[in-house]
PDB file of N, CA and C in Angstrom:
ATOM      1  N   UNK A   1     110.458-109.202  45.519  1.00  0.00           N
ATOM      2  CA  UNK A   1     111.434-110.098  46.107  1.00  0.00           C
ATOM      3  C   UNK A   1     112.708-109.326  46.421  1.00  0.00           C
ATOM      4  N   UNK A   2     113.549-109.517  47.761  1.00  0.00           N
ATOM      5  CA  UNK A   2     114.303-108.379  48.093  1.00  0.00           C
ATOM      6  C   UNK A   2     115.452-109.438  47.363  1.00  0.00           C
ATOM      7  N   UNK A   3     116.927-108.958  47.260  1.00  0.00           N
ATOM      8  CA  UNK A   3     118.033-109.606  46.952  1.00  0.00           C
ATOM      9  C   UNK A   3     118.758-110.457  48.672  1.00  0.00           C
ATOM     10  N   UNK A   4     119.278-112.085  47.807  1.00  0.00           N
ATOM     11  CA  UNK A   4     119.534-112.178  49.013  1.00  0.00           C
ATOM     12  C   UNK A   4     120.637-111.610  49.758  1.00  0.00           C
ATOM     13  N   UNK A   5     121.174-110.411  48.948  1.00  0.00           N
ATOM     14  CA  UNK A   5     122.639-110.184  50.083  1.00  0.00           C
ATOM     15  C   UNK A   5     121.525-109.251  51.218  1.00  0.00           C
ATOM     16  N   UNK A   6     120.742-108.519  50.717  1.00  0.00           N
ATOM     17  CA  UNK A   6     119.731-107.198  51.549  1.00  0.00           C
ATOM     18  C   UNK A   6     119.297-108.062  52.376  1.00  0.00           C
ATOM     19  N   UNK A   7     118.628-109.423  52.232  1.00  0.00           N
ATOM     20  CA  UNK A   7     117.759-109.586  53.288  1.00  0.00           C
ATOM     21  C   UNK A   7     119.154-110.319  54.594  1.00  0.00           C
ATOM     22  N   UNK A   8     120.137-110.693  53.737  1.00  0.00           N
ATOM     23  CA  UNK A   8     121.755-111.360  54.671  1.00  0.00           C
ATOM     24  C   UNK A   8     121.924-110.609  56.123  1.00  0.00           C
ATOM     25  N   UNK A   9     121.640-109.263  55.741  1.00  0.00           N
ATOM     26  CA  UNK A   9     121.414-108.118  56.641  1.00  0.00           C
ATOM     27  C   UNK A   9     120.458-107.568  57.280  1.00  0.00           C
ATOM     28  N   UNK A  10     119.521-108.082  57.169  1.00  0.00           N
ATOM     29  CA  UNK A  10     118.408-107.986  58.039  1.00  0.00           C
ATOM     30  C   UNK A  10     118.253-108.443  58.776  1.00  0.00           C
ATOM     31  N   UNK A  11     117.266-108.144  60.251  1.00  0.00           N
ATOM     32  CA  UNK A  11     117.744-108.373  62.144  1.00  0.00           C
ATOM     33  C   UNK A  11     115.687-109.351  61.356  1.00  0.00           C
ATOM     34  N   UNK A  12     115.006-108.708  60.630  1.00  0.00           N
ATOM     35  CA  UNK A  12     114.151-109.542  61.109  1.00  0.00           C
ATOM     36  C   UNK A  12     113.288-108.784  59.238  1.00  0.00           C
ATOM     37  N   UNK A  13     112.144-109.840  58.701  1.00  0.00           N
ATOM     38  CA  UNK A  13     112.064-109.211  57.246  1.00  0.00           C
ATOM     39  C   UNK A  13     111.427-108.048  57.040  1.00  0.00           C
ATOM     40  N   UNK A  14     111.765-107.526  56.642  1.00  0.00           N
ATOM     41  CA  UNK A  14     111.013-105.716  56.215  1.00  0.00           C
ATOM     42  C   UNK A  14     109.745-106.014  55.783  1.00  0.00           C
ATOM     43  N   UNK A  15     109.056-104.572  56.807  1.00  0.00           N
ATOM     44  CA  UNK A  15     107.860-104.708  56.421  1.00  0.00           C
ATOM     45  C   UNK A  15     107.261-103.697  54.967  1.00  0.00           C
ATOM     46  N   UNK A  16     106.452-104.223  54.404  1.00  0.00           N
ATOM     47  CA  UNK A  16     106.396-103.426  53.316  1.00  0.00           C
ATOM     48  C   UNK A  16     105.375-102.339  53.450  1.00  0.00           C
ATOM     49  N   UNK A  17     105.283-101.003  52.958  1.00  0.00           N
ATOM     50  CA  UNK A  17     103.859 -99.965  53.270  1.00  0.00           C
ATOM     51  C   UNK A  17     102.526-100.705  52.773  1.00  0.00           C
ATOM     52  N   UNK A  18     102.584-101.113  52.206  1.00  0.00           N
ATOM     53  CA  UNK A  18     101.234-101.715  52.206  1.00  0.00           C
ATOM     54  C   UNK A  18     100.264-102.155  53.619  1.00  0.00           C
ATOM     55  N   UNK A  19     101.139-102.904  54.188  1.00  0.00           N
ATOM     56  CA  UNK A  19     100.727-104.112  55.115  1.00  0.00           C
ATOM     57  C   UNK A  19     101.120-102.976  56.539  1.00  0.00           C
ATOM     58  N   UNK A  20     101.515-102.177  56.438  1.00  0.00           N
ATOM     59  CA  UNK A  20     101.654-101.310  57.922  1.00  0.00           C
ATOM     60  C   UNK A  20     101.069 -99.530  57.654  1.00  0.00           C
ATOM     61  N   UNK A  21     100.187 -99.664  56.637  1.00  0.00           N
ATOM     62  CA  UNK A  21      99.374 -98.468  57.027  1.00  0.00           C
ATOM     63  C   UNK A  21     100.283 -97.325  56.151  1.00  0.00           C
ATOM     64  N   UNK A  22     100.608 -98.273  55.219  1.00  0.00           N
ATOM     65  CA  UNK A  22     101.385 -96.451  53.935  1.00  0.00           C
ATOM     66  C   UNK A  22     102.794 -96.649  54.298  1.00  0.00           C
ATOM     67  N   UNK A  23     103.445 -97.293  55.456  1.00  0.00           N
ATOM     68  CA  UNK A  23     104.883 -96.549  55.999  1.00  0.00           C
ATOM     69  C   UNK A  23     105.838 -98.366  56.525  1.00  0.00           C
ATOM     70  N   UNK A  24     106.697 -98.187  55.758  1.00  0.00           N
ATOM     71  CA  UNK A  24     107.478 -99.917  55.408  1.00  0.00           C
ATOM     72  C   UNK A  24     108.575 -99.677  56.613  1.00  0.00           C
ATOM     73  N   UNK A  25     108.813-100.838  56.954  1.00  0.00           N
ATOM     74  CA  UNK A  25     110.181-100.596  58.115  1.00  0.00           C
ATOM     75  C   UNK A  25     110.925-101.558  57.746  1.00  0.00           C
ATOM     76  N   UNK A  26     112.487-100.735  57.552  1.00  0.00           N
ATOM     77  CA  UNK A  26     113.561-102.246  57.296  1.00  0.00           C
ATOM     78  C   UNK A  26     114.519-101.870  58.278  1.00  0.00           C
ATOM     79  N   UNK A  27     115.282-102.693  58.860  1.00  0.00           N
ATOM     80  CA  UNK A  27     116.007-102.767  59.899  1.00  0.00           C
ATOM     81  C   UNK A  27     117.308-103.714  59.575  1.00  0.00           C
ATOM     82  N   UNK A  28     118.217-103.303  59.239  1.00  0.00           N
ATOM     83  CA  UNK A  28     119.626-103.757  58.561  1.00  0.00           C
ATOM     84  C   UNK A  28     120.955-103.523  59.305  1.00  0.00           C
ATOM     85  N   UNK A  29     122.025-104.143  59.146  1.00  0.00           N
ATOM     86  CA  UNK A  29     123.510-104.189  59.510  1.00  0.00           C
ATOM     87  C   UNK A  29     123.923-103.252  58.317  1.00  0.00           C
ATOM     88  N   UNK A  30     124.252-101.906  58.237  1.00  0.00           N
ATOM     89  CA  UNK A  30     124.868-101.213  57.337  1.00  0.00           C
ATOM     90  C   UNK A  30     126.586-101.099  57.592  1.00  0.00           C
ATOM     91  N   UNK A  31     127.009-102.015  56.440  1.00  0.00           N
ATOM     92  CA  UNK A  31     128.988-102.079  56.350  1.00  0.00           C
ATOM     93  C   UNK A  31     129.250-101.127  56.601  1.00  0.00           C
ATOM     94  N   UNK A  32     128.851 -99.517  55.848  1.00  0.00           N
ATOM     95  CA  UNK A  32     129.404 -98.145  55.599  1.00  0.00           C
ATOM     96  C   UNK A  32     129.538 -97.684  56.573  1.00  0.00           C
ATOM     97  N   UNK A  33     128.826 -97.731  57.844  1.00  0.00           N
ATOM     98  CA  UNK A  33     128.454 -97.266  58.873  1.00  0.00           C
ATOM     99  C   UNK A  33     128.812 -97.982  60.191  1.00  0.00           C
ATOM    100  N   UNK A  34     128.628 -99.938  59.921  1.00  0.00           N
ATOM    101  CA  UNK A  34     129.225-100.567  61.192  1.00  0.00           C
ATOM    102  C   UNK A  34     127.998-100.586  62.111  1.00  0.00           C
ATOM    103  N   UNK A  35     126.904-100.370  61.694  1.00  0.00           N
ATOM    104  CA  UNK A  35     125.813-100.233  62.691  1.00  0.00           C
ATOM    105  C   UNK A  35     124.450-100.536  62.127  1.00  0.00           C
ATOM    106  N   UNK A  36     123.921-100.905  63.157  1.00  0.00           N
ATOM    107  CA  UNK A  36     122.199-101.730  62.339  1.00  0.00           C
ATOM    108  C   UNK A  36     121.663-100.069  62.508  1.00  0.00           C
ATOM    109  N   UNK A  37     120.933-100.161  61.358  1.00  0.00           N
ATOM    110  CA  UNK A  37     119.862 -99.311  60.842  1.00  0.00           C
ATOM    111  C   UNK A  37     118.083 -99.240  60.864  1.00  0.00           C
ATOM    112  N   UNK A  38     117.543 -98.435  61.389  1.00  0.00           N
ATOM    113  CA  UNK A  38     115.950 -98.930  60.967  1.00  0.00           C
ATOM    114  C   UNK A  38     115.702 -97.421  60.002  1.00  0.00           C
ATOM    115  N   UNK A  39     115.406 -97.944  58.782  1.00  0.00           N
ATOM    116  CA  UNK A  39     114.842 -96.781  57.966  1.00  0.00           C
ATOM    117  C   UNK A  39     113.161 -97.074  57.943  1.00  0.00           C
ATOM    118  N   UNK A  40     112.007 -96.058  57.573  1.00  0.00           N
ATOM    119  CA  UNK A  40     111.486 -96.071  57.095  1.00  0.00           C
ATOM    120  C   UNK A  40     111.030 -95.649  55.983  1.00  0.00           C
ATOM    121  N   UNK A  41     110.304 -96.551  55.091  1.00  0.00           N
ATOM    122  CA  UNK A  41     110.088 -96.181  54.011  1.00  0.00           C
ATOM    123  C   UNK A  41     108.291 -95.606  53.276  1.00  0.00           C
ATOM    124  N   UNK A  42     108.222 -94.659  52.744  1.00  0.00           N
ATOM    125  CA  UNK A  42     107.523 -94.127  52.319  1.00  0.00           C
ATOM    126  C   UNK A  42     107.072 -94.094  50.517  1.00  0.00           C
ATOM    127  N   UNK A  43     106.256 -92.800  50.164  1.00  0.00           N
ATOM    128  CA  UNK A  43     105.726 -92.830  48.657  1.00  0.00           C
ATOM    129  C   UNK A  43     107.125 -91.645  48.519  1.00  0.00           C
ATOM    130  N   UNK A  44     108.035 -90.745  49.195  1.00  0.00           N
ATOM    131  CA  UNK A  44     108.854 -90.367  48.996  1.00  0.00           C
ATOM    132  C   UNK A  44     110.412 -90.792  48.496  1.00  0.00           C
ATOM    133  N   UNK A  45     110.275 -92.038  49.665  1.00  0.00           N
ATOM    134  CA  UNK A  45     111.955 -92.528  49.695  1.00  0.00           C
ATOM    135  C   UNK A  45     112.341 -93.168  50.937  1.00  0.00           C
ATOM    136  N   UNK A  46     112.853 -93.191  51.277  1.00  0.00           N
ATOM    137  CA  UNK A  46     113.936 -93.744  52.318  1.00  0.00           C
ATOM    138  C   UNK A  46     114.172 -93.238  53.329  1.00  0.00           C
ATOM    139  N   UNK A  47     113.945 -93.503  54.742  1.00  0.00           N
ATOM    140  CA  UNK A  47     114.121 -92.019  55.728  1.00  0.00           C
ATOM    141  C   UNK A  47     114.854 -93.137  56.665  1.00  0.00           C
ATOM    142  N   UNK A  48     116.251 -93.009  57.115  1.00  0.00           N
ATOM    143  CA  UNK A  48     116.919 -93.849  58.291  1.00  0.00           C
ATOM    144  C   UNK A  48     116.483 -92.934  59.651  1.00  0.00           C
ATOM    145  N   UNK A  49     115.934 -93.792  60.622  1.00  0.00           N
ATOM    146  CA  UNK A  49     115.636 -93.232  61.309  1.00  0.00           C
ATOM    147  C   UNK A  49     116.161 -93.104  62.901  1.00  0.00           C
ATOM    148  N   UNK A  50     116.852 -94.318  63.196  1.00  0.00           N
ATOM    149  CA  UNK A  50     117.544 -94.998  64.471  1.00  0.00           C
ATOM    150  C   UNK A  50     118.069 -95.616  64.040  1.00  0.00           C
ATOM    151  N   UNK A  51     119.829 -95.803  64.485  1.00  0.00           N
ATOM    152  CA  UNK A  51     121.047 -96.456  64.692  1.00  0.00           C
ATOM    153  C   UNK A  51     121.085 -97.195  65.776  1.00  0.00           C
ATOM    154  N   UNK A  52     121.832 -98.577  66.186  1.00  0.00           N
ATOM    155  CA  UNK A  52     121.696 -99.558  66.707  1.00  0.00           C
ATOM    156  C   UNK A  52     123.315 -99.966  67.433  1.00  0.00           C
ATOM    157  N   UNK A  53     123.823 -99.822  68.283  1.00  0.00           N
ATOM    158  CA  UNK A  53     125.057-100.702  68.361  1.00  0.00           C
ATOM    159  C   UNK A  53     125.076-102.771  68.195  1.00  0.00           C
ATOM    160  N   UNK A  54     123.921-102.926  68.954  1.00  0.00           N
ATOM    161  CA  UNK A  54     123.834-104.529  69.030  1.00  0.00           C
ATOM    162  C   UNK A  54     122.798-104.952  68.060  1.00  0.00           C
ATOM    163  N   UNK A  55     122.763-106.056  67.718  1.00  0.00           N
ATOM    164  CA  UNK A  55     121.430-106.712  67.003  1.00  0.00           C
ATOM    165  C   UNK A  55     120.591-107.265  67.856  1.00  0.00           C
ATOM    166  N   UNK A  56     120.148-107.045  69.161  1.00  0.00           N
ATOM    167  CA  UNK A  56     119.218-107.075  69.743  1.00  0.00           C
ATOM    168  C   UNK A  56     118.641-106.028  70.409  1.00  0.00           C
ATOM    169  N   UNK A  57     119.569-104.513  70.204  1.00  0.00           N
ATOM    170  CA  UNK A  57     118.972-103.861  70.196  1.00  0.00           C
ATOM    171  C   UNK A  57     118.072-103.097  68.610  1.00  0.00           C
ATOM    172  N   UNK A  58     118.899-103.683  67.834  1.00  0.00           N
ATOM    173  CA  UNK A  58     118.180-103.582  66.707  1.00  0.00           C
ATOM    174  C   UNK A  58     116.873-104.278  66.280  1.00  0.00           C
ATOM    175  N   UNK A  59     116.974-105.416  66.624  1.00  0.00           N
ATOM    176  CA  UNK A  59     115.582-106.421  67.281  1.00  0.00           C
ATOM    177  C   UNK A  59     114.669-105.733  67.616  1.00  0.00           C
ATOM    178  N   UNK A  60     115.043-105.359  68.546  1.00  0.00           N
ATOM    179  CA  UNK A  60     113.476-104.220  69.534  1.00  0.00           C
ATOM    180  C   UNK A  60     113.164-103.311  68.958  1.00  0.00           C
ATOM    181  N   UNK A  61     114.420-102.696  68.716  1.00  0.00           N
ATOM    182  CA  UNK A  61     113.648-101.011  67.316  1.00  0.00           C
ATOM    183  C   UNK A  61     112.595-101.396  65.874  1.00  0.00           C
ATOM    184  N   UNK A  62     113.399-102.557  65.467  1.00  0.00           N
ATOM    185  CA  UNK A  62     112.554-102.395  64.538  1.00  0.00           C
ATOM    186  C   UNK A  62     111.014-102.801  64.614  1.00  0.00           C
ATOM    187  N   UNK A  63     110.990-103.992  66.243  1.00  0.00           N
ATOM    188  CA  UNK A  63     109.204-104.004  65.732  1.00  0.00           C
ATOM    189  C   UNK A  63     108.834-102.673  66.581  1.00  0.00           C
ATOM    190  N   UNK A  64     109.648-101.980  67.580  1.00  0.00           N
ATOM    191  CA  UNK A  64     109.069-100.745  68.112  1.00  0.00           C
ATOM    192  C   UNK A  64     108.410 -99.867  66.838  1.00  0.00           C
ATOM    193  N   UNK A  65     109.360 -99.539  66.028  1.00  0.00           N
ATOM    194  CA  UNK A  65     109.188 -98.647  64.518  1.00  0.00           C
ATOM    195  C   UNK A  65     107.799 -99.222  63.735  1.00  0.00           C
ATOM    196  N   UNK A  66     107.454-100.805  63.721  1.00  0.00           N
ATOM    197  CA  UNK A  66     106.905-101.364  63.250  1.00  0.00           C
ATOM    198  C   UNK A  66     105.364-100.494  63.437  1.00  0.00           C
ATOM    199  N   UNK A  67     105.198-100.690  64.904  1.00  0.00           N
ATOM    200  CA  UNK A  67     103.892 -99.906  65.935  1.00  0.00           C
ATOM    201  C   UNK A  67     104.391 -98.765  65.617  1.00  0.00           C
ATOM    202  N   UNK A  68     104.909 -98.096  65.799  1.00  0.00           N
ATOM    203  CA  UNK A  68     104.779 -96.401  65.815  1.00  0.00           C
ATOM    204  C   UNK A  68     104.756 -95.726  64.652  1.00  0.00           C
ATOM    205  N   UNK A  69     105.371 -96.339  63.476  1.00  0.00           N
ATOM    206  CA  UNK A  69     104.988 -96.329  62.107  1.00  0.00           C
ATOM    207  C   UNK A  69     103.792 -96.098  61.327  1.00  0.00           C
ATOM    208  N   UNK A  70     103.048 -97.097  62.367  1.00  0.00           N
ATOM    209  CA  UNK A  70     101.517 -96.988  61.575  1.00  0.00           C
ATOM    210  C   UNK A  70     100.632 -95.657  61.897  1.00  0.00           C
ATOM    211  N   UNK A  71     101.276 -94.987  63.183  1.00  0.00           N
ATOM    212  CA  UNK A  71     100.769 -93.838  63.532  1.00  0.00           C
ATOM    213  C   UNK A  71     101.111 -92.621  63.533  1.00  0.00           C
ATOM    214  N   UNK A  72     102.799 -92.375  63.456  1.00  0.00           N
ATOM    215  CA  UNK A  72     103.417 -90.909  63.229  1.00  0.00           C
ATOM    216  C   UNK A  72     102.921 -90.477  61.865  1.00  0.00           C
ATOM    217  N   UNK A  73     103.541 -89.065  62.030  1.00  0.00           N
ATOM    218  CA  UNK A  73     103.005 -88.386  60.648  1.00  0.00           C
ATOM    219  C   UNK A  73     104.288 -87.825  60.213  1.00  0.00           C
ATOM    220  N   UNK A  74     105.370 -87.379  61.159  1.00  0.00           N
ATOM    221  CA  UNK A  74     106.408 -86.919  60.603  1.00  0.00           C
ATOM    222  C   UNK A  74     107.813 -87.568  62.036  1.00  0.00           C
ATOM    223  N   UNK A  75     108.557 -87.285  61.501  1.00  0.00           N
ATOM    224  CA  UNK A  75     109.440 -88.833  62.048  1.00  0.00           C
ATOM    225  C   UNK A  75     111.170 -87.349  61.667  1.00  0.00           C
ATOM    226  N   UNK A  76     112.002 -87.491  62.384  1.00  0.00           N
ATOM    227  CA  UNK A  76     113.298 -86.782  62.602  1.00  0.00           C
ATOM    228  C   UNK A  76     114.175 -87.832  61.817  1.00  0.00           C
ATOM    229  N   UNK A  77     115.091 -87.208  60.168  1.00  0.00           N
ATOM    230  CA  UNK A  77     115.608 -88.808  59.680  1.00  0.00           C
ATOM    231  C   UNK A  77     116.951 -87.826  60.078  1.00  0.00           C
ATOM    232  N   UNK A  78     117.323 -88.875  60.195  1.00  0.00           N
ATOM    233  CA  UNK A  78     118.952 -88.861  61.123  1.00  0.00           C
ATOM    234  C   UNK A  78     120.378 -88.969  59.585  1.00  0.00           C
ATOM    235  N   UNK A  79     120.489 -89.588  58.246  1.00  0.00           N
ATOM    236  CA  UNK A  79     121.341 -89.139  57.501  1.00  0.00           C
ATOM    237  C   UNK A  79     120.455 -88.850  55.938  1.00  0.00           C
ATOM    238  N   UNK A  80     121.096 -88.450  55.499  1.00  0.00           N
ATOM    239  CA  UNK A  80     120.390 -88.274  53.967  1.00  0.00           C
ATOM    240  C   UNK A  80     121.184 -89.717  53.637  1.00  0.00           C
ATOM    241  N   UNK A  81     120.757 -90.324  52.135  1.00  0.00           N
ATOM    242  CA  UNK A  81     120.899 -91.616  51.444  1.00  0.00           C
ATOM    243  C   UNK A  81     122.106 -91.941  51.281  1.00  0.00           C
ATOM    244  N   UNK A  82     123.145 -91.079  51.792  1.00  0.00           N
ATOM    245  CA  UNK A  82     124.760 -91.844  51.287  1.00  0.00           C
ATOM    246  C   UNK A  82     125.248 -92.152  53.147  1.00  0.00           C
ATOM    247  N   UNK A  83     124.265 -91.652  54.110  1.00  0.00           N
ATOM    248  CA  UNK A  83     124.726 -92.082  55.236  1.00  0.00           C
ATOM    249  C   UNK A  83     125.019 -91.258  55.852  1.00  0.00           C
ATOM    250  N   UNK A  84     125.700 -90.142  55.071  1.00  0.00           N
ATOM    251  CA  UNK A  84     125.940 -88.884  55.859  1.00  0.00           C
ATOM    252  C   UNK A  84     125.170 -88.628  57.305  1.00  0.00           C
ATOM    253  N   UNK A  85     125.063 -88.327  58.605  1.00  0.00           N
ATOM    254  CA  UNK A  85     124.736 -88.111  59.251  1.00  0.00           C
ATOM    255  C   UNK A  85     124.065 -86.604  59.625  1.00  0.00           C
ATOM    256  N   UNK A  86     123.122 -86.261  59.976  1.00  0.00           N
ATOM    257  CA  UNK A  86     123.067 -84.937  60.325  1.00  0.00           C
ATOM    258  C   UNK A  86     122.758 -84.230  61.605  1.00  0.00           C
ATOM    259  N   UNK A  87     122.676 -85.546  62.351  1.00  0.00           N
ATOM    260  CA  UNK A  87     122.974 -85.023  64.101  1.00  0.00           C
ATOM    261  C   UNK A  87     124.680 -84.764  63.859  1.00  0.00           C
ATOM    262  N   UNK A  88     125.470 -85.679  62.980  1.00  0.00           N
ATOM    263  CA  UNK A  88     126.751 -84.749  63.217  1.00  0.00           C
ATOM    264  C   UNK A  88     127.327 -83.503  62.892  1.00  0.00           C
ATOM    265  N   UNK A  89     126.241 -83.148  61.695  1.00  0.00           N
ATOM    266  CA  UNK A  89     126.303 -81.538  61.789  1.00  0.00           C
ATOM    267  C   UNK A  89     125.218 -80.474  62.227  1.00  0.00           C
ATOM    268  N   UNK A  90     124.519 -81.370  63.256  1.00  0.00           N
ATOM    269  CA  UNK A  90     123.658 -80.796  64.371  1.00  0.00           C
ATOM    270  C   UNK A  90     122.523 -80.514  63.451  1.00  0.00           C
ATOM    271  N   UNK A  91     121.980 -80.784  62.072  1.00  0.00           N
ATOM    272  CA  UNK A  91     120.777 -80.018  61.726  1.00  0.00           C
ATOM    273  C   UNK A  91     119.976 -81.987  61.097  1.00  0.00           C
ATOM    274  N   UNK A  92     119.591 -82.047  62.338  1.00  0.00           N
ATOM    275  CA  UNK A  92     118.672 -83.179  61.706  1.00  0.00           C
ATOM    276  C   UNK A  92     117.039 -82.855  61.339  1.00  0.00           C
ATOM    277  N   UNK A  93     116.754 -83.256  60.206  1.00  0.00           N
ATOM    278  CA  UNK A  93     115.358 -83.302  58.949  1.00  0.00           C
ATOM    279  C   UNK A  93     114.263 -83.636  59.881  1.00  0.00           C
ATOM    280  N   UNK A  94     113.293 -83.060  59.869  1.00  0.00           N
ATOM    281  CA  UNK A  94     112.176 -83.321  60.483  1.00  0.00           C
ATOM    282  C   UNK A  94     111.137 -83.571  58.847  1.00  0.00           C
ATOM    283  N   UNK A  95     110.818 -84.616  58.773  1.00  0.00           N
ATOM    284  CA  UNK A  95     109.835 -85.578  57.226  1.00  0.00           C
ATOM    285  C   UNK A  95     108.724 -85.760  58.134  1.00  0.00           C
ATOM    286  N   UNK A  96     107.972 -85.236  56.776  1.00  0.00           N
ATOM    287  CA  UNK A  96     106.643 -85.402  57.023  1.00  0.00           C
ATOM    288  C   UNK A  96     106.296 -87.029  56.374  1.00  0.00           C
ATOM    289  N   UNK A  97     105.754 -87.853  56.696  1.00  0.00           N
ATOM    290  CA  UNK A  97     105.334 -88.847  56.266  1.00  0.00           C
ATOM    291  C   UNK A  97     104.635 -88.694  55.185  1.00  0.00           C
ATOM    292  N   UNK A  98     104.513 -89.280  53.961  1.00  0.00           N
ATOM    293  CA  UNK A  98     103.494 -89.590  52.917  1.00  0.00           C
ATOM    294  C   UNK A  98     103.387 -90.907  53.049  1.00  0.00           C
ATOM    295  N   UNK A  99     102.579 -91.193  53.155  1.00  0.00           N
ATOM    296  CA  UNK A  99     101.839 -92.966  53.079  1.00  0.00           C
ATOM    297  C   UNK A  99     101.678 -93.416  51.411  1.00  0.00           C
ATOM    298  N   UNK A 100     101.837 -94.854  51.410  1.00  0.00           N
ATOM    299  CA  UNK A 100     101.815 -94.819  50.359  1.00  0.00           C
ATOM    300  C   UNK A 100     100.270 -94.639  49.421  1.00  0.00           C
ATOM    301  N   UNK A 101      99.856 -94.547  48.325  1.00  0.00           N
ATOM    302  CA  UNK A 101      98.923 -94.271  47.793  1.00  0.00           C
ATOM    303  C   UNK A 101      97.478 -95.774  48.166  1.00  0.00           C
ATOM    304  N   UNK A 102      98.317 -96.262  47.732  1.00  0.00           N
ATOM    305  CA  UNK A 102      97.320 -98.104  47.605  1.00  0.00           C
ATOM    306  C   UNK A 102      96.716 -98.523  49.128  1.00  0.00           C
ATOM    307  N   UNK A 103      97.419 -97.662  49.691  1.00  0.00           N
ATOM    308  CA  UNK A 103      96.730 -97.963  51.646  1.00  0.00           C
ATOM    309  C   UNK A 103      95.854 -96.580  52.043  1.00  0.00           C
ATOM    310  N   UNK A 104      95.727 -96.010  50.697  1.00  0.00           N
ATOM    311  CA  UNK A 104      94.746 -95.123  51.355  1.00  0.00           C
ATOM    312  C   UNK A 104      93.622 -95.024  51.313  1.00  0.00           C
ATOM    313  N   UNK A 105      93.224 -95.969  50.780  1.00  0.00           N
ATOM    314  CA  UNK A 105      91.461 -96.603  50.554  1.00  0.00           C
ATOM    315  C   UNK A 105      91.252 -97.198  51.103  1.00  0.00           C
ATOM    316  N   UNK A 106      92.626 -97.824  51.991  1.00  0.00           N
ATOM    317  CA  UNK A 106      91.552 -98.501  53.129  1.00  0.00           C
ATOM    318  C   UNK A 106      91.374 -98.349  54.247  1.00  0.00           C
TER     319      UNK A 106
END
């Protein structure tokens, strides 16, 4: 069960790895930042992946992420976990996907 301030901020409900093939998508209004977020989530952690100015363009990313999720293997994450950015210091992370364990039997 997410908390309700997390889901307050959500453009539409996160999907969990289970149900999308190992790899979860949440798509949020982040305060720190002023901008909707789509992270995906993995058996690693947390990977933000696309920034949003509007919530309808945040709308479209996240079920875009939703589909393309189930099929990338490694994905470019754009800040490490405090937000930091790293296109602003030009060296953005290329993550390899790990799926989660429980979707791999099937």
């Amino acid at each position: 069960m997410y908390p309700p301030e997390y889901l307050s901020r959500c453009v539409a409900m996160p999907v969990e790895p289970e149900v999308n093939k190992g790899v979860g998508v949440s798509t949020c209004f982040m305060d720190d930042i002023e901008q909707y977020e789509t992270a995906l989530v993995d058996e690693v952690g947390i990977h933000p992946v696309q920034w949003y100015e509007t919530k309808q363009e945040a709308i479209e990313g996240h079920w875009r992420w939703i589909n393309d999720a189930k099929h990338i293997s490694t994905v470019v994450e754009i800040a490490d976990g405090a937000n930091r950015r790293y296109t602003d210091e030009g060296t953005p992370k290329l993550i390899t996907l790990i799926r989660t364990r429980s979707t791999m039997l099937q």
